[in-house]
N, C-alpha and C. Protein backbone atom coordinates (compact mmCIF):
# COMPACT_ATOMS: atom_id res chain seq x y z
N UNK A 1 0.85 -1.18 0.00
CA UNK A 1 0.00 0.00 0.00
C UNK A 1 0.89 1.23 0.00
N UNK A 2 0.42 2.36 -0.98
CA UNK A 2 0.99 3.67 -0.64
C UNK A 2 0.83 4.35 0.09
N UNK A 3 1.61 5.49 0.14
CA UNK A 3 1.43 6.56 1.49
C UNK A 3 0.73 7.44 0.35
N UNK A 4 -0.46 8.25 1.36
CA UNK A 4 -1.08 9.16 0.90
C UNK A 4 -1.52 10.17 1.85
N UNK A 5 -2.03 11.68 1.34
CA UNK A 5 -2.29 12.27 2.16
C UNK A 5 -3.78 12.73 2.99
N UNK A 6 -3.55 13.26 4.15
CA UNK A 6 -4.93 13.57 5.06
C UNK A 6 -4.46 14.33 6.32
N UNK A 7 -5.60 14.78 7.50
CA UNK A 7 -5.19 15.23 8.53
C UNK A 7 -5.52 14.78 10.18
N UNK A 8 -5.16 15.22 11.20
CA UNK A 8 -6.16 14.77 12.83
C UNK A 8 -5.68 15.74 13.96
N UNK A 9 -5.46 15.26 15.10
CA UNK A 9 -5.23 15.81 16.07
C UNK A 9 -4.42 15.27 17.87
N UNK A 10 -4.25 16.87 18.12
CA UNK A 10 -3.20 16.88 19.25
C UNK A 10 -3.20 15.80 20.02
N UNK A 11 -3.71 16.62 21.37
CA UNK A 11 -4.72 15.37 22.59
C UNK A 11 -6.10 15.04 22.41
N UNK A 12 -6.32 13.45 22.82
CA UNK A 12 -7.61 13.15 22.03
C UNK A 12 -7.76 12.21 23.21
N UNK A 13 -9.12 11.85 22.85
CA UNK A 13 -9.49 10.40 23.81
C UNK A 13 -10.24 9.50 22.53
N UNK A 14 -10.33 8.62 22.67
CA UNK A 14 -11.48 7.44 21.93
C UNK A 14 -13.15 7.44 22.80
N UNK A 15 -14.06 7.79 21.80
CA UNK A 15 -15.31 7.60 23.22
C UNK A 15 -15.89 6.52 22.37
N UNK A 16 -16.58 6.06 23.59
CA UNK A 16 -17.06 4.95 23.07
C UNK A 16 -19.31 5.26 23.12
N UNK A 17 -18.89 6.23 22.72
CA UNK A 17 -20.52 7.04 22.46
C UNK A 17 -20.71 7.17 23.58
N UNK A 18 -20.48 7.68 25.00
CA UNK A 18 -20.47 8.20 26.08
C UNK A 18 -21.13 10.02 26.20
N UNK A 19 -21.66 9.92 26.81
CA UNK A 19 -22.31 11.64 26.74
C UNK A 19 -20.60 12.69 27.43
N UNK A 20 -19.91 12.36 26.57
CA UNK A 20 -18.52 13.72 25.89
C UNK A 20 -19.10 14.47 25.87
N UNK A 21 -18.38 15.88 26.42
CA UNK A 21 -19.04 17.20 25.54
C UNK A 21 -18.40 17.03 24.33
N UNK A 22 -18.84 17.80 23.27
CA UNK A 22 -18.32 17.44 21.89
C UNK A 22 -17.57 18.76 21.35
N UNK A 23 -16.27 18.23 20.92
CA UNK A 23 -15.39 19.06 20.17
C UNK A 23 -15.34 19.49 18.75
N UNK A 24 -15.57 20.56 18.21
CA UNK A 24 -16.09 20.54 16.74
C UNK A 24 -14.82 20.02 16.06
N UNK A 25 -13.60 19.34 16.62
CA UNK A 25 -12.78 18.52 16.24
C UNK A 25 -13.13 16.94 15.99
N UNK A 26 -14.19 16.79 16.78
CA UNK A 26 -14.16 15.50 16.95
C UNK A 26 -14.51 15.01 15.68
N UNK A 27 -14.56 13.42 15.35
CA UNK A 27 -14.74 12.78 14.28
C UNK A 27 -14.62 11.40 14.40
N UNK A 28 -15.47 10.80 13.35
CA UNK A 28 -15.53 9.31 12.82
C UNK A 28 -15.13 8.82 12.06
N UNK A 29 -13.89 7.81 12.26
CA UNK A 29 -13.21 6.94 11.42
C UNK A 29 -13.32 5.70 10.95
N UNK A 30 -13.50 5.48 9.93
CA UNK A 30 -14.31 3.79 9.00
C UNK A 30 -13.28 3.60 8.57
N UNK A 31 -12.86 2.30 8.52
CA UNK A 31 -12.03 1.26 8.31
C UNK A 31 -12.42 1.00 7.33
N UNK A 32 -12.66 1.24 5.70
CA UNK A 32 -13.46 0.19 4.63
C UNK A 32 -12.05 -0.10 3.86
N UNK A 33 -11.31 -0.58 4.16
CA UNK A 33 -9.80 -0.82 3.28
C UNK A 33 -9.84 -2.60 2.95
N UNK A 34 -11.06 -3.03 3.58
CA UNK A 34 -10.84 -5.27 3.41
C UNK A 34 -10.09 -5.19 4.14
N UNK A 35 -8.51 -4.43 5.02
CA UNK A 35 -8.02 -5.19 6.09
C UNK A 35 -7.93 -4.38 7.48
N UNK A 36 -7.26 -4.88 8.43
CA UNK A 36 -7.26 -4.55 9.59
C UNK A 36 -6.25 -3.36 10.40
N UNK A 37 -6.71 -2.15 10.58
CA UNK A 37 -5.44 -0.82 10.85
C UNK A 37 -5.60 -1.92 12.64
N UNK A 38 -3.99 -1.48 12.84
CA UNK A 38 -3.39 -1.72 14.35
C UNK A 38 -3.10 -0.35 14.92
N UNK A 39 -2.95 0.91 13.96
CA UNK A 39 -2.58 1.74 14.80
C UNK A 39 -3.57 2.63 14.48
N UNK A 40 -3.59 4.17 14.51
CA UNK A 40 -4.21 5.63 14.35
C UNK A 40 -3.60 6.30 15.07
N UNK A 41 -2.95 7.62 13.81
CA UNK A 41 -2.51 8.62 15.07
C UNK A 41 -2.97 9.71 14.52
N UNK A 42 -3.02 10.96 15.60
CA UNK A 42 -3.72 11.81 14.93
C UNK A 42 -2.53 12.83 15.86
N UNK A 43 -2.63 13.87 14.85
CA UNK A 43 -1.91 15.12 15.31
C UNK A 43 -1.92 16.47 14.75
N UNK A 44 -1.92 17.40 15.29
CA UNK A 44 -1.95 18.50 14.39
C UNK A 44 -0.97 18.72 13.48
N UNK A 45 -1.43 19.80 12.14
CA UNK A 45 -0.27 19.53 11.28
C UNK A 45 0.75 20.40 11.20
N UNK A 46 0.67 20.89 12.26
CA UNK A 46 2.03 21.57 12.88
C UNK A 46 3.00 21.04 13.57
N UNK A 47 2.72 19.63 13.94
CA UNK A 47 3.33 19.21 14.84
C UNK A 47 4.49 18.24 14.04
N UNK A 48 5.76 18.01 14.80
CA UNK A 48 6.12 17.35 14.13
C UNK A 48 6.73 15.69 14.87
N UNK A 49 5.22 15.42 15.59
CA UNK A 49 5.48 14.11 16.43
C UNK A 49 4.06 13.68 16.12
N UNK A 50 3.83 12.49 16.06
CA UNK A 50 2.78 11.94 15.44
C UNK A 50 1.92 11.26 17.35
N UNK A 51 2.51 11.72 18.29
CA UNK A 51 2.08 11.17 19.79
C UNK A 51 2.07 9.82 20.09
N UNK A 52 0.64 9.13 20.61
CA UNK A 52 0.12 8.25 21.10
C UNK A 52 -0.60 7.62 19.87
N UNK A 53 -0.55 6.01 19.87
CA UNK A 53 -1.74 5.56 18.68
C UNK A 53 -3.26 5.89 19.68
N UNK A 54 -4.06 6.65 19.10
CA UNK A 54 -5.74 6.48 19.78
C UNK A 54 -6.16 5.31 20.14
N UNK A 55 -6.00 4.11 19.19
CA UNK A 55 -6.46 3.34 19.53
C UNK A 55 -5.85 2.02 20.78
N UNK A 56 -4.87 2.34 21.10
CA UNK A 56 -4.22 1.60 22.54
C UNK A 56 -4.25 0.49 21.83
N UNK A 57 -4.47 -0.44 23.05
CA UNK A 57 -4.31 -1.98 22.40
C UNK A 57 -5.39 -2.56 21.19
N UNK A 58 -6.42 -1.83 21.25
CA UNK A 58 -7.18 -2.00 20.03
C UNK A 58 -7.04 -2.11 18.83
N UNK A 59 -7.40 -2.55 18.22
CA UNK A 59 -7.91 -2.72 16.50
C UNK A 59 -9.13 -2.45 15.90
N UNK A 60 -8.89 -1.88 14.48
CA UNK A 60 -9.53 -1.25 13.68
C UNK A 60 -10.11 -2.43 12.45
N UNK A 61 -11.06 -3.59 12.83
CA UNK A 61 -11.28 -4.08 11.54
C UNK A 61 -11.82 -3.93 10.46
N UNK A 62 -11.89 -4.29 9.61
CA UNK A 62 -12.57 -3.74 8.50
C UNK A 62 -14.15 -3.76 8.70
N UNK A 63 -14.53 -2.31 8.17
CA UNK A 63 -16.17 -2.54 8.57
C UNK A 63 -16.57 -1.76 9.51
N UNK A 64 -15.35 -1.61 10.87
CA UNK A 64 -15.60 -1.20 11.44
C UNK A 64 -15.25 0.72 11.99
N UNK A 65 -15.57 1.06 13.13
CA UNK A 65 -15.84 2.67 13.16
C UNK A 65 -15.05 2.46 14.38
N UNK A 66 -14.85 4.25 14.89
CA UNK A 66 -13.92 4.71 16.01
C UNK A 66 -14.48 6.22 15.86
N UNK A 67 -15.01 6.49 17.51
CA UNK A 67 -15.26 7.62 17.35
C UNK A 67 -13.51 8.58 18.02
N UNK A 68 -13.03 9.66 17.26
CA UNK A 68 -12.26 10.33 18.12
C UNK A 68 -12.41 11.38 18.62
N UNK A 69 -12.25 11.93 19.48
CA UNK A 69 -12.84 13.09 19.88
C UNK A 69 -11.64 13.72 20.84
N UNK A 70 -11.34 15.26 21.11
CA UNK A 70 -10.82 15.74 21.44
C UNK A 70 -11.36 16.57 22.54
N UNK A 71 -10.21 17.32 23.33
CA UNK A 71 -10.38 18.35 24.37
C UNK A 71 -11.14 19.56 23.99
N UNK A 72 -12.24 19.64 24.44
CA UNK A 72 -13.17 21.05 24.34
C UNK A 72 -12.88 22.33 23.82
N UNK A 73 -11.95 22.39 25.23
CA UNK A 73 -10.70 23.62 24.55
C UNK A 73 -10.34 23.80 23.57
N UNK A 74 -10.00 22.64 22.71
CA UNK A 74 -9.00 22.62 21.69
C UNK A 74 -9.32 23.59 20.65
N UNK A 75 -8.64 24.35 20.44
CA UNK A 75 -8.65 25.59 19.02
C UNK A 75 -8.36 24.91 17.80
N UNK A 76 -7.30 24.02 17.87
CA UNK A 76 -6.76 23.59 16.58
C UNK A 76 -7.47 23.15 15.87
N UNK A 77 -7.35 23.47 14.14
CA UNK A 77 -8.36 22.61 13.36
C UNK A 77 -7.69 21.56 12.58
N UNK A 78 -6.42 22.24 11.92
CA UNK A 78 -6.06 21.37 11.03
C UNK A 78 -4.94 20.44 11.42
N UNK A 79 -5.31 18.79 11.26
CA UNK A 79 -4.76 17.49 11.64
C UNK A 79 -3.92 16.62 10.33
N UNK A 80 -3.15 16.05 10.86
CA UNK A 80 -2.95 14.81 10.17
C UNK A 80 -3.42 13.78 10.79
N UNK A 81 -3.21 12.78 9.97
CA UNK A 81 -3.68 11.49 10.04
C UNK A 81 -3.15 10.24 9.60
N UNK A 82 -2.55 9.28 10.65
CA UNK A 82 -1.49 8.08 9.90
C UNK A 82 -2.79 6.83 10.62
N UNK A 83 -2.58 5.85 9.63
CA UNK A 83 -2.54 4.52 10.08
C UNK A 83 -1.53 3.63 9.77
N UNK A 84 -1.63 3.02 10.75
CA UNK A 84 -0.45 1.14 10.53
C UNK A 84 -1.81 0.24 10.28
N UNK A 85 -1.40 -0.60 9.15
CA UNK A 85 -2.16 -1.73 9.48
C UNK A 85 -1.55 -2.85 9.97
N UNK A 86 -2.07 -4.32 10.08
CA UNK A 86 -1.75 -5.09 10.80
C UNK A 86 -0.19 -5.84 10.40
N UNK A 87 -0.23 -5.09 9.02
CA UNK A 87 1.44 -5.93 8.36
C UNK A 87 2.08 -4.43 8.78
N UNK A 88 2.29 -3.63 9.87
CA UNK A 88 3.28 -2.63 9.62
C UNK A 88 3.45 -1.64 8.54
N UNK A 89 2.53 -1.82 7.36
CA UNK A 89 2.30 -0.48 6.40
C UNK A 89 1.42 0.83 6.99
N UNK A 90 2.50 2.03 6.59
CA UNK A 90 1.75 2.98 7.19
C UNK A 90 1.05 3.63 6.10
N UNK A 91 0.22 4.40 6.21
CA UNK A 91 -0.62 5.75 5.37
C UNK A 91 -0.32 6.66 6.07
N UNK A 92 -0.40 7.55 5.63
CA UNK A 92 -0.50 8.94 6.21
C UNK A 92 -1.28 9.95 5.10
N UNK A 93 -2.14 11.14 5.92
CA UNK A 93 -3.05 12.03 4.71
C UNK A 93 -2.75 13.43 6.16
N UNK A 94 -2.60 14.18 4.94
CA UNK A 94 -2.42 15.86 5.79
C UNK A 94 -3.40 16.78 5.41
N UNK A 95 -3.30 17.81 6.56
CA UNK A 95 -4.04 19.26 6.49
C UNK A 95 -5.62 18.87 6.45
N UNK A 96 -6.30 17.81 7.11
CA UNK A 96 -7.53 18.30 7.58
C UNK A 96 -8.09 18.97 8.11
N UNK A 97 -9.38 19.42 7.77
CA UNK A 97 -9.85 20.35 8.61
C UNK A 97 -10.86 20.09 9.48
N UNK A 98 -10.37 19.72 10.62
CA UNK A 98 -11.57 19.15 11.64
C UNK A 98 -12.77 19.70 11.87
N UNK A 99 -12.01 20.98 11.78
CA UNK A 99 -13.66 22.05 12.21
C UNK A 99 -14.78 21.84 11.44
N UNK A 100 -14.47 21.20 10.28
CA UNK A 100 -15.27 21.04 9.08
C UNK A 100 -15.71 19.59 8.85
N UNK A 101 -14.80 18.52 9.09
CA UNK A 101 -15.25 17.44 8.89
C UNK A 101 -15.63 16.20 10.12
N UNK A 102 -16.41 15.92 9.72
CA UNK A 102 -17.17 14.56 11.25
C UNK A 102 -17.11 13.42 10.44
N UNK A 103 -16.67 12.96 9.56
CA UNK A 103 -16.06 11.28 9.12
C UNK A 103 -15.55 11.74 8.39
N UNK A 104 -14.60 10.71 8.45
CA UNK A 104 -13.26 10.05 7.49
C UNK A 104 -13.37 8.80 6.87
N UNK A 105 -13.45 8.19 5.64
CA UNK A 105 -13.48 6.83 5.77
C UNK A 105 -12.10 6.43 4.74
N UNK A 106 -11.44 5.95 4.89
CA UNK A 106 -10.43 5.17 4.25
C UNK A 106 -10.79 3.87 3.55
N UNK A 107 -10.55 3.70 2.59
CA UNK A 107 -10.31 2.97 1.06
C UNK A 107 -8.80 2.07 1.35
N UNK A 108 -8.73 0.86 0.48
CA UNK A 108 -8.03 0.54 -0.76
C UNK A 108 -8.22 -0.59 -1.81
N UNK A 109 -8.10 -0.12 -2.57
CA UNK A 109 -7.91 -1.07 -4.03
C UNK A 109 -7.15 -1.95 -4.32
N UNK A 110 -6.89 -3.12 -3.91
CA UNK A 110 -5.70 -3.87 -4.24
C UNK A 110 -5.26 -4.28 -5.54
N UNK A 111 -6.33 -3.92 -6.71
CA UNK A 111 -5.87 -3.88 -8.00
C UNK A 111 -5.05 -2.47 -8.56
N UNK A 112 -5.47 -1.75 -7.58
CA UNK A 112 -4.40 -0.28 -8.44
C UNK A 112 -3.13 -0.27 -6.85
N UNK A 113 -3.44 -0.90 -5.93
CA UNK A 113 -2.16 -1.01 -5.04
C UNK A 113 -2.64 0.68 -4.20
N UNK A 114 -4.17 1.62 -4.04
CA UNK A 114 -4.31 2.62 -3.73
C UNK A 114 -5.07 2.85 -2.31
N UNK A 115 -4.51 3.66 -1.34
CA UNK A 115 -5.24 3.83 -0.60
C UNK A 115 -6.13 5.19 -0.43
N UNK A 116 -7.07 5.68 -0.12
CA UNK A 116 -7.34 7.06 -0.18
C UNK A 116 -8.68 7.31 0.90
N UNK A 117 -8.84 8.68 1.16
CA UNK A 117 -9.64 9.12 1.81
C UNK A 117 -10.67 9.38 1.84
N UNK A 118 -12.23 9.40 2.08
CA UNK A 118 -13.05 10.26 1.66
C UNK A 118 -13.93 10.56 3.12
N UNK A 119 -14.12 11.96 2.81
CA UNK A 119 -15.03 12.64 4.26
C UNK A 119 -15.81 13.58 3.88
N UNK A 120 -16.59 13.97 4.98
CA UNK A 120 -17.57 14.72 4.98
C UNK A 120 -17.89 15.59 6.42
């Protein structure tokens, strides 16, 4: 798989649909790639440390969702965004704009070898 681009964020938590106050950062991530992400990191795209994976010991299977959500406070809008999947390939997509978007869903094609983004 290739590296491609997208964005995310600083400090975050994972909710698990819990009454969070909600961060106009926050957002929903879909797995539709057929395989399994091991990691997610999210960071602003200023930063130049990618942090903590969100998802801890968890996994991302295909099919499946992750809500992320951030600190209230948080001003920042624009994120990157990496995954690992379960063989150690990473993605990465820059300069999202959180303020603007509430899902992410990730793609790939194993006939064109492509991974890519699409949100809303």
């Amino acid at each position: 798989m290739r590296v491609f681009t997208l964005a995310a964020a600083a400090t975050l938590l994972i909710a698990s649909g819990s009454a969070l106050a909600q961060s106009k950062q926050d957002f929903r991530l879909t797995n539709k790639t057929g395989y399994t992400i091991d990691k997610v990191y999210v960071a602003p795209s200023k930063s130049n440390d990618w942090e903590e994976d969100v998802l801890g010991r968890d996994t991302l299977a295909n099919g499946e969702w992750v809500d992320i959500t951030f600190p209230k406070k948080n001003q920042v809008c624009s994120y990157d965004l990496k995954v690992v999947y379960d063989d150690n390939t990473p993605v990465e997509w820059y300069n999202f704009d959180l303020c603007e978007i509430s899902k992410i869903s990730i793609f790939y094609s194993k006939s064109e070898d492509k991974t890519w983004a699409k949100y809303e």
